[in-house]
N, C-alpha and C. Protein backbone atom coordinates (compact mmCIF):
# COMPACT_ATOMS: atom_id res chain seq x y z
N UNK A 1 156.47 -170.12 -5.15
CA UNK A 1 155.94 -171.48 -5.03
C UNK A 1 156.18 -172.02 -3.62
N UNK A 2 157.60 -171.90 -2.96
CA UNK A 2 157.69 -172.50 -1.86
C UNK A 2 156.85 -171.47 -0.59
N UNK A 3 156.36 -170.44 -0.68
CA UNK A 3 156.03 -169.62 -0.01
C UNK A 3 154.63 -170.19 0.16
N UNK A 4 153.97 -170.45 -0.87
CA UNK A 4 152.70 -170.76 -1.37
C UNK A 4 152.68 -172.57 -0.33
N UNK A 5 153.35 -173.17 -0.92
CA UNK A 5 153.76 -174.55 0.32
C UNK A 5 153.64 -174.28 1.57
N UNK A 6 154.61 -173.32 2.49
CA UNK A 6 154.52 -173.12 3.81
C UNK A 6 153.58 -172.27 4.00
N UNK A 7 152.94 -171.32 3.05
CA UNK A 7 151.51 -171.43 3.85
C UNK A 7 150.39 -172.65 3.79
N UNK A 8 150.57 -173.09 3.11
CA UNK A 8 149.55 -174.29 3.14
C UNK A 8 149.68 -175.17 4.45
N UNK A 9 150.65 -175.47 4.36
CA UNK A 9 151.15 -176.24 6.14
C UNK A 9 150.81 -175.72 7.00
N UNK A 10 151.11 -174.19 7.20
CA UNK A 10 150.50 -173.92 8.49
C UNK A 10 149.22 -173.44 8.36
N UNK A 11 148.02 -173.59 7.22
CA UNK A 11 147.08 -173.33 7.21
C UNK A 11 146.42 -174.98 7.89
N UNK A 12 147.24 -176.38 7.21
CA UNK A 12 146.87 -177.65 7.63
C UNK A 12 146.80 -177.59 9.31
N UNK A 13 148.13 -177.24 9.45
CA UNK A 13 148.42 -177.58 10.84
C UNK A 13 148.05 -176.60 12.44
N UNK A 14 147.29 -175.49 12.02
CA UNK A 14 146.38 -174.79 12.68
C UNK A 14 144.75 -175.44 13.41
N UNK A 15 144.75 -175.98 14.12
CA UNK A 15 143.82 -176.69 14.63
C UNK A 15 142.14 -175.43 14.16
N UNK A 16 141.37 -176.68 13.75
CA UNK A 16 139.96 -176.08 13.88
C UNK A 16 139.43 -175.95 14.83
N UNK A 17 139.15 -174.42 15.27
CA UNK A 17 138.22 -174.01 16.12
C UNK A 17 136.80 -174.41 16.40
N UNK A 18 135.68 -174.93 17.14
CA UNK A 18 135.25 -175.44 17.20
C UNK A 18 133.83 -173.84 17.76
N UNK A 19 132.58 -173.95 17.35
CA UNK A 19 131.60 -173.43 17.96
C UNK A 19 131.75 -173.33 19.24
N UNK A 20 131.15 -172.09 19.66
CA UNK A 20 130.94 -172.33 21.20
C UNK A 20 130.09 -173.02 21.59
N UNK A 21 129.08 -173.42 21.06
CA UNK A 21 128.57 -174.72 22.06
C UNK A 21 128.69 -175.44 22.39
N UNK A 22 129.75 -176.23 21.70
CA UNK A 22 130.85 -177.59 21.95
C UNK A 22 131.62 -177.35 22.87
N UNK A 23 132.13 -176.26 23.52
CA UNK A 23 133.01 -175.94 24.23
C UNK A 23 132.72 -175.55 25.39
N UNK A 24 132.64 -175.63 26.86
CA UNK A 24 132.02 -174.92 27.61
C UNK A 24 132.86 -175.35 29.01
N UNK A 25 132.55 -174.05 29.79
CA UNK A 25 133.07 -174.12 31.36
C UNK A 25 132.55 -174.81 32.48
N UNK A 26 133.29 -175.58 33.21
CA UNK A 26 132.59 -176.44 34.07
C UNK A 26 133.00 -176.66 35.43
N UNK A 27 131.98 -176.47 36.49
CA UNK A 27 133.04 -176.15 38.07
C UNK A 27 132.91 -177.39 38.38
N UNK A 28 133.97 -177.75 39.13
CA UNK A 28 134.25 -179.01 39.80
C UNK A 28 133.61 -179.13 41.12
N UNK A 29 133.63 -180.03 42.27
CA UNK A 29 133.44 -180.13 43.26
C UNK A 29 134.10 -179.32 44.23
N UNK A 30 135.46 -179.33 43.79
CA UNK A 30 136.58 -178.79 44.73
C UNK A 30 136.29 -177.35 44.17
N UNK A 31 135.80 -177.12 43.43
CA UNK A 31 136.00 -175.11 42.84
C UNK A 31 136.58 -175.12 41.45
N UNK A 32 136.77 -175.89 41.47
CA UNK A 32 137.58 -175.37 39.66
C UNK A 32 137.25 -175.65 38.77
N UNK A 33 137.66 -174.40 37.48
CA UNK A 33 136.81 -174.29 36.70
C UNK A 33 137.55 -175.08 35.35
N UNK A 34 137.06 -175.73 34.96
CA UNK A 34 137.63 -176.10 33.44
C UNK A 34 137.28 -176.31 32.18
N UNK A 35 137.89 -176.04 31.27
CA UNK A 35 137.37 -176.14 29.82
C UNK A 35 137.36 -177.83 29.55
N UNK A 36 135.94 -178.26 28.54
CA UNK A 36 135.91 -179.04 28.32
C UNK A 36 135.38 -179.02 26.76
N UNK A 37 135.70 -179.43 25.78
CA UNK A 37 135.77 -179.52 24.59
C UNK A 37 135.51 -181.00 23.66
N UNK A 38 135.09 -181.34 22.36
CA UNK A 38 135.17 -182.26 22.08
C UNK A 38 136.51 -182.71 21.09
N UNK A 39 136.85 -183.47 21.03
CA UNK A 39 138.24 -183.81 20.01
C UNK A 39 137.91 -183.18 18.91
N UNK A 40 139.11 -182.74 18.39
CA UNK A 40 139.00 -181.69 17.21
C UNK A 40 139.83 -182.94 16.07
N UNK A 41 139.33 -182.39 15.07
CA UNK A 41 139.91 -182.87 13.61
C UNK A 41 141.07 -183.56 13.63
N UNK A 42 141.93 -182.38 14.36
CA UNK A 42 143.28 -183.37 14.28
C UNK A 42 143.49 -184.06 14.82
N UNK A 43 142.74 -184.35 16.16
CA UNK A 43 142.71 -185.76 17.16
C UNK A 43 142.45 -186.82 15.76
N UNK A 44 141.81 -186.82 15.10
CA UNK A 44 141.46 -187.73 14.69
C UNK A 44 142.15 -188.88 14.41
N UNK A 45 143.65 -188.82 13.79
CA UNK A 45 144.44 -190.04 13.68
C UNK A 45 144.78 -190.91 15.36
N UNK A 46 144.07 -190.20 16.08
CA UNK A 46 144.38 -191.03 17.30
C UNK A 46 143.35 -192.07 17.45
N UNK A 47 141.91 -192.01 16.84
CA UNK A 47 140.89 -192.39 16.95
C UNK A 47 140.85 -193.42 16.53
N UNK A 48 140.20 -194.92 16.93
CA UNK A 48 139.83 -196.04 16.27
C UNK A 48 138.88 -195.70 15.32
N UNK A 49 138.14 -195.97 14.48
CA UNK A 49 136.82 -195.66 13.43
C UNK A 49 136.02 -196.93 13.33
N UNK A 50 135.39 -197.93 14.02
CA UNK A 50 135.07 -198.95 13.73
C UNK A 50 133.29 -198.88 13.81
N UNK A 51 132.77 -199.14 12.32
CA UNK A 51 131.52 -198.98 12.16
C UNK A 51 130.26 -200.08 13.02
N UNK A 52 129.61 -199.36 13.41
CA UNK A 52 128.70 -199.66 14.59
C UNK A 52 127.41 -201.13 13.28
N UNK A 53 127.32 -202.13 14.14
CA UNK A 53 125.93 -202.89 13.43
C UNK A 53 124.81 -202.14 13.78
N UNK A 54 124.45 -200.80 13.57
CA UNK A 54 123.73 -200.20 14.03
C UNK A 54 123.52 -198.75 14.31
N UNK A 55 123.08 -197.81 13.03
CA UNK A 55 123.51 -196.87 13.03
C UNK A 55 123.12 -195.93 14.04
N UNK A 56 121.93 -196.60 14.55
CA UNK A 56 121.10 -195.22 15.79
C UNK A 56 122.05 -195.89 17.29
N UNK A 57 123.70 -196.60 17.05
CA UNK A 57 124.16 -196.60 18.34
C UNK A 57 125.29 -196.01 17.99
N UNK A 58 126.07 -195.33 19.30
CA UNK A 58 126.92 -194.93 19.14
C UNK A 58 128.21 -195.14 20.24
N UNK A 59 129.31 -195.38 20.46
CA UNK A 59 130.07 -195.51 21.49
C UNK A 59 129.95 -194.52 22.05
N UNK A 60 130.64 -194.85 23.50
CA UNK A 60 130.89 -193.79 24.45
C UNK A 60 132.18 -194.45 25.55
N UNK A 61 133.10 -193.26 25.26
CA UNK A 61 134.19 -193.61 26.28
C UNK A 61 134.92 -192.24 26.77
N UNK A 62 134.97 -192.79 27.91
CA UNK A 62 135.37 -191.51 28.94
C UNK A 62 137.00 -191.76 29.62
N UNK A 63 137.45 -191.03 29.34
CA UNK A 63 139.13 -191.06 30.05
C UNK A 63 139.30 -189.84 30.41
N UNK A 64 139.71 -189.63 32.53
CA UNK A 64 139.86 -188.44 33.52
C UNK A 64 141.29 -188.73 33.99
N UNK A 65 142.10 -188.10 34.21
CA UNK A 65 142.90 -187.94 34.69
C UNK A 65 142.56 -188.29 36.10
N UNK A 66 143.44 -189.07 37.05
CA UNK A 66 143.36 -189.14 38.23
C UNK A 66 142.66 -188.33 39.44
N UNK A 67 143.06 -186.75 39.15
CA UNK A 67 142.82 -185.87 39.92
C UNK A 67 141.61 -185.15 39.88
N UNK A 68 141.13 -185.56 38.86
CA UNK A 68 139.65 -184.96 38.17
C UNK A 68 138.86 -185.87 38.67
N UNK A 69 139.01 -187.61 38.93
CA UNK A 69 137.85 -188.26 39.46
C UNK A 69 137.36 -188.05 40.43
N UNK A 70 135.90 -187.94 40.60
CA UNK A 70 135.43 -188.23 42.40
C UNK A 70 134.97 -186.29 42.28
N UNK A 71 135.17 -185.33 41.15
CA UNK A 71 134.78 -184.15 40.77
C UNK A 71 133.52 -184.15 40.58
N UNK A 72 132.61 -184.78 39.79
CA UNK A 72 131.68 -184.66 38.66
C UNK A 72 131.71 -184.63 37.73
N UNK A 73 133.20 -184.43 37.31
CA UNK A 73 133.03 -184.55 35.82
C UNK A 73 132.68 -184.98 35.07
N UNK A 74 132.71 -186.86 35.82
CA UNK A 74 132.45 -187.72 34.57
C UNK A 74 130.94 -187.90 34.52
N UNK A 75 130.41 -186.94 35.50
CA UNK A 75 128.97 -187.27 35.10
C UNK A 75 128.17 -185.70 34.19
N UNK A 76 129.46 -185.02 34.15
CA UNK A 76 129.03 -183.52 33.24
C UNK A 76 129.37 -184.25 31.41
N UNK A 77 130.48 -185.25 32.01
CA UNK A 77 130.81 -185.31 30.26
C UNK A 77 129.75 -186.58 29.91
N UNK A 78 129.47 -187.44 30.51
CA UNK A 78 128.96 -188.43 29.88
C UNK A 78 127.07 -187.89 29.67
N UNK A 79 126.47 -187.21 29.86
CA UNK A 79 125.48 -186.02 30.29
C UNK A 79 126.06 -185.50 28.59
N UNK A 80 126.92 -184.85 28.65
CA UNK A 80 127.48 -183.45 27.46
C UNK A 80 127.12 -185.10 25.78
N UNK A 81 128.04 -185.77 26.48
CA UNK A 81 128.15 -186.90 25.00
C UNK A 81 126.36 -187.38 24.76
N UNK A 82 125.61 -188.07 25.48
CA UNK A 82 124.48 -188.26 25.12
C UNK A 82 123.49 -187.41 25.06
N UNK A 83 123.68 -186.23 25.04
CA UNK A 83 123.15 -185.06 24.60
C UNK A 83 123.38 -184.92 23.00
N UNK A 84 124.46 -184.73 22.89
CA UNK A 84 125.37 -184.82 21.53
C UNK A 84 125.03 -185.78 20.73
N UNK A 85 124.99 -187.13 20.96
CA UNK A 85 124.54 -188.16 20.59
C UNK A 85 122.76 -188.32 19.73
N UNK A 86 122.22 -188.10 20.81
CA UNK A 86 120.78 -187.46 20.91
C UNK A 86 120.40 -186.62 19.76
N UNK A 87 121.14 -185.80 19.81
CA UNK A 87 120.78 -184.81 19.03
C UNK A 87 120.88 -184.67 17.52
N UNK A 88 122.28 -186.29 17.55
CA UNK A 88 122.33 -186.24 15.82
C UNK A 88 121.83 -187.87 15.27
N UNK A 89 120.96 -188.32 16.32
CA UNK A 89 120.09 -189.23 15.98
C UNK A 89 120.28 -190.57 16.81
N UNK A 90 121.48 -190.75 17.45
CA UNK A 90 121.56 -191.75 17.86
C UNK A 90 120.47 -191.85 19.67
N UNK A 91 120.10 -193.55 19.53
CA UNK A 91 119.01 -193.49 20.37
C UNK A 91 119.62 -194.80 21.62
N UNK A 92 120.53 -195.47 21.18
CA UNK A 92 121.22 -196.29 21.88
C UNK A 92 123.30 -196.04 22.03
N UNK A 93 123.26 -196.25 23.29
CA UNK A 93 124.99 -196.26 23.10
C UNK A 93 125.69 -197.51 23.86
N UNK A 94 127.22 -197.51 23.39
CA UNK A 94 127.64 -199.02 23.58
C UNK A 94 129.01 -198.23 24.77
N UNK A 95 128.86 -198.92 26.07
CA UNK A 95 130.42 -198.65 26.22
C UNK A 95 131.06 -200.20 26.70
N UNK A 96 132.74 -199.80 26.79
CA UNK A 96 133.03 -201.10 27.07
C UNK A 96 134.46 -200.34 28.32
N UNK A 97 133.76 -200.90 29.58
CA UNK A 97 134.79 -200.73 30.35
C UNK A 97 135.39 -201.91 31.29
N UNK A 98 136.51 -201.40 31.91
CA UNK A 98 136.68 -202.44 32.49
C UNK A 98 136.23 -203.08 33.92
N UNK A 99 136.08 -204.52 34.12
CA UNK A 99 134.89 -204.85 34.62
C UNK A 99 135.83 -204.13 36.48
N UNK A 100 136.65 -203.83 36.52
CA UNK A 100 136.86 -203.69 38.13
C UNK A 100 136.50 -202.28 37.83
N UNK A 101 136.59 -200.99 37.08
CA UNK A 101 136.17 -199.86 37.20
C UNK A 101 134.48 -199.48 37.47
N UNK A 102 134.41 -199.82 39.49
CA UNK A 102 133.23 -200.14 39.72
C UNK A 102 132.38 -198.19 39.73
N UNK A 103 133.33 -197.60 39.44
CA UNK A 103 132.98 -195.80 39.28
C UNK A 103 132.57 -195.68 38.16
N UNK A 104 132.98 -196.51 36.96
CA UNK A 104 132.22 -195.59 35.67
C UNK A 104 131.24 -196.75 35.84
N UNK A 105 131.43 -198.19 35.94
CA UNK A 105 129.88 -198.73 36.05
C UNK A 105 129.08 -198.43 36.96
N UNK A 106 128.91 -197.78 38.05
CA UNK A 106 128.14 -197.53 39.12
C UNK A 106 127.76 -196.12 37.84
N UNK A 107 128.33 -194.97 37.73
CA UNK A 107 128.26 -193.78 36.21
C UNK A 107 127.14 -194.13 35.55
N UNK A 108 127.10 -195.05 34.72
CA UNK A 108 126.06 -195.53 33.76
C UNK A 108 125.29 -196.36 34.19
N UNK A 109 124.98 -196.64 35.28
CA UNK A 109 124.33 -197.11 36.02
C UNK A 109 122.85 -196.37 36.77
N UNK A 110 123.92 -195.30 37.36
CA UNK A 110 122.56 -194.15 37.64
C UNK A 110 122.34 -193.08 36.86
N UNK A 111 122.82 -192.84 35.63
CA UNK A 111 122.40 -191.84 34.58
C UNK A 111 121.73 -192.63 33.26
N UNK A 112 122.10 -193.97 32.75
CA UNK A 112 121.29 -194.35 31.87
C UNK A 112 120.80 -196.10 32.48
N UNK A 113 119.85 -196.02 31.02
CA UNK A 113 118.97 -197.34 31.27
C UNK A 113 119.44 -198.53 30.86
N UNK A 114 120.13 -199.08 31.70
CA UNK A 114 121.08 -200.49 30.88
C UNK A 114 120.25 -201.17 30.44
N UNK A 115 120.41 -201.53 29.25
CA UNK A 115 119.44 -202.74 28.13
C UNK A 115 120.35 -204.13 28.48
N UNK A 116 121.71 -203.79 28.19
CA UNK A 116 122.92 -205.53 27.73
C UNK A 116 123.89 -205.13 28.77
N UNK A 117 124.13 -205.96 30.11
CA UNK A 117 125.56 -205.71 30.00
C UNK A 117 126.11 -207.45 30.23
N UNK A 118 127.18 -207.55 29.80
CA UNK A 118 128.51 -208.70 29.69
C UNK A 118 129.48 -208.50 30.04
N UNK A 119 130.09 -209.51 30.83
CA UNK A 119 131.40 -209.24 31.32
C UNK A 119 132.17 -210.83 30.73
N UNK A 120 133.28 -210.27 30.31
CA UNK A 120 134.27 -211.02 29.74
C UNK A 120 135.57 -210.86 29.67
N UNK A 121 136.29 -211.75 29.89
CA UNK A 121 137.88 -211.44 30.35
C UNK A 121 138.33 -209.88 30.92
N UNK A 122 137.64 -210.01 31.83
CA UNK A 122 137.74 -208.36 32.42
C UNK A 122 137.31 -207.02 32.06
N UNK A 123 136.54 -207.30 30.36
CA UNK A 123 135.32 -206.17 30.25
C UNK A 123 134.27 -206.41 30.38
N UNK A 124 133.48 -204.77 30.43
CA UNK A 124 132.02 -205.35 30.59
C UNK A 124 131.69 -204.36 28.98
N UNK A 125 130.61 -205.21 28.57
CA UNK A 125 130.16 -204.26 27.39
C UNK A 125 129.11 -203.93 27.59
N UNK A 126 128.47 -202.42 27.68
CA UNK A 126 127.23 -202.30 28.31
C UNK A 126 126.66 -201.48 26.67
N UNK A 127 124.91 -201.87 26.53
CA UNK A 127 124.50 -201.57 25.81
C UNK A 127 123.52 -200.59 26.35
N UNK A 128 123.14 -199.51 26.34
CA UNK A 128 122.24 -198.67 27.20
C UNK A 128 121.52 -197.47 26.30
N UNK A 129 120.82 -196.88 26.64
CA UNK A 129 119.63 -195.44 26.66
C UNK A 129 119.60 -194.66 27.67
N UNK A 130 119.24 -193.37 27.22
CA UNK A 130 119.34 -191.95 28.04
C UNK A 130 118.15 -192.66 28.89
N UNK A 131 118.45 -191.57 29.81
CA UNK A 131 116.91 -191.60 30.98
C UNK A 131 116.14 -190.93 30.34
C-alpha cells in the first residue's frame, strides 16, 4: 500500500512534458541560443485565473530577465503567444503594463494593432489585434 502511495507522488510530481511544438530554440542578438517553453501544469498554482468579459480575448504578459532585454526575445515570445492565441480562437488580447515600461509599450506598439489603451495610476491597459 505505501509503495503504491510513493509511486503515486512521484508520478504527481514529475512535470508534464510538453509537445515539441510548444517548445523551441531561439538565437538571441548576442548569439545565444535558448529554450523557450510555455508554463507547464505545475506552474499553474502560480497563475492568477481571472475570467475574461470576453471569450475571443485573451491576456498577454511577458516577464525577461534583465539580461535577455534589448535580445529579441520579447518580440520572438510575444509573436510565439499570439500565434498560440490565434490558433485556439482568440481574436483580441488585453495586456496591462506599466505605464514607464516605454520597451514593452513601444513592443506592442509595432507588432500589434492597438484598439484601447488607458493609463491609470501607473498602468496602461492596452486592448489590441495581431497585424
Amino acid at each position: 500500500m505505501f509503495e503504491e502511495i510513493e509511486r503515486h507522488k512521484a508520478e504527481k510530481s514529475t512535470p508534464e512534458a510538453y509537445p515539441s511544438g510548444l517548445e523551441r530554440h531561439v538565437a538571441l542578438k548576442n548569439g545565444e541560443s535558448i529554450l523557450i517553453r510555455p508554463i507547464r501544469p505545475d506552474d499553474e498554482s502560480r497563475l492568477v485565473d481571472e475570467p475574461s468579459e470576453d471569450e475571443a480575448t485573451g491576456e498577454v504578459a511577458l516577464v525577461l530577465e534583465d539580461g535577455y532585454q534589448g535580445q529579441g526575445l520579447g518580440t520572438v515570445l510575444l509573436d510565439a503567444v499570439i500565434q498560440a492565441g490565434t490558433e485556439r480562437g482568440l481574436k483580441r488580447f488585453r495586456a496591462y503594463v506599466l505605464a514607464e515600461n516605454r520597451r514593452m509599450l513601444s513592443l506592442l506598439a509595432r507588432h500589434t494593432r492597438i484598439i484601447e489603451s488607458k493609463t491609470k495610476e501607473g498602468e496602461t491597459a492596452l486592448l489590441f489585434e495581431p497585424r
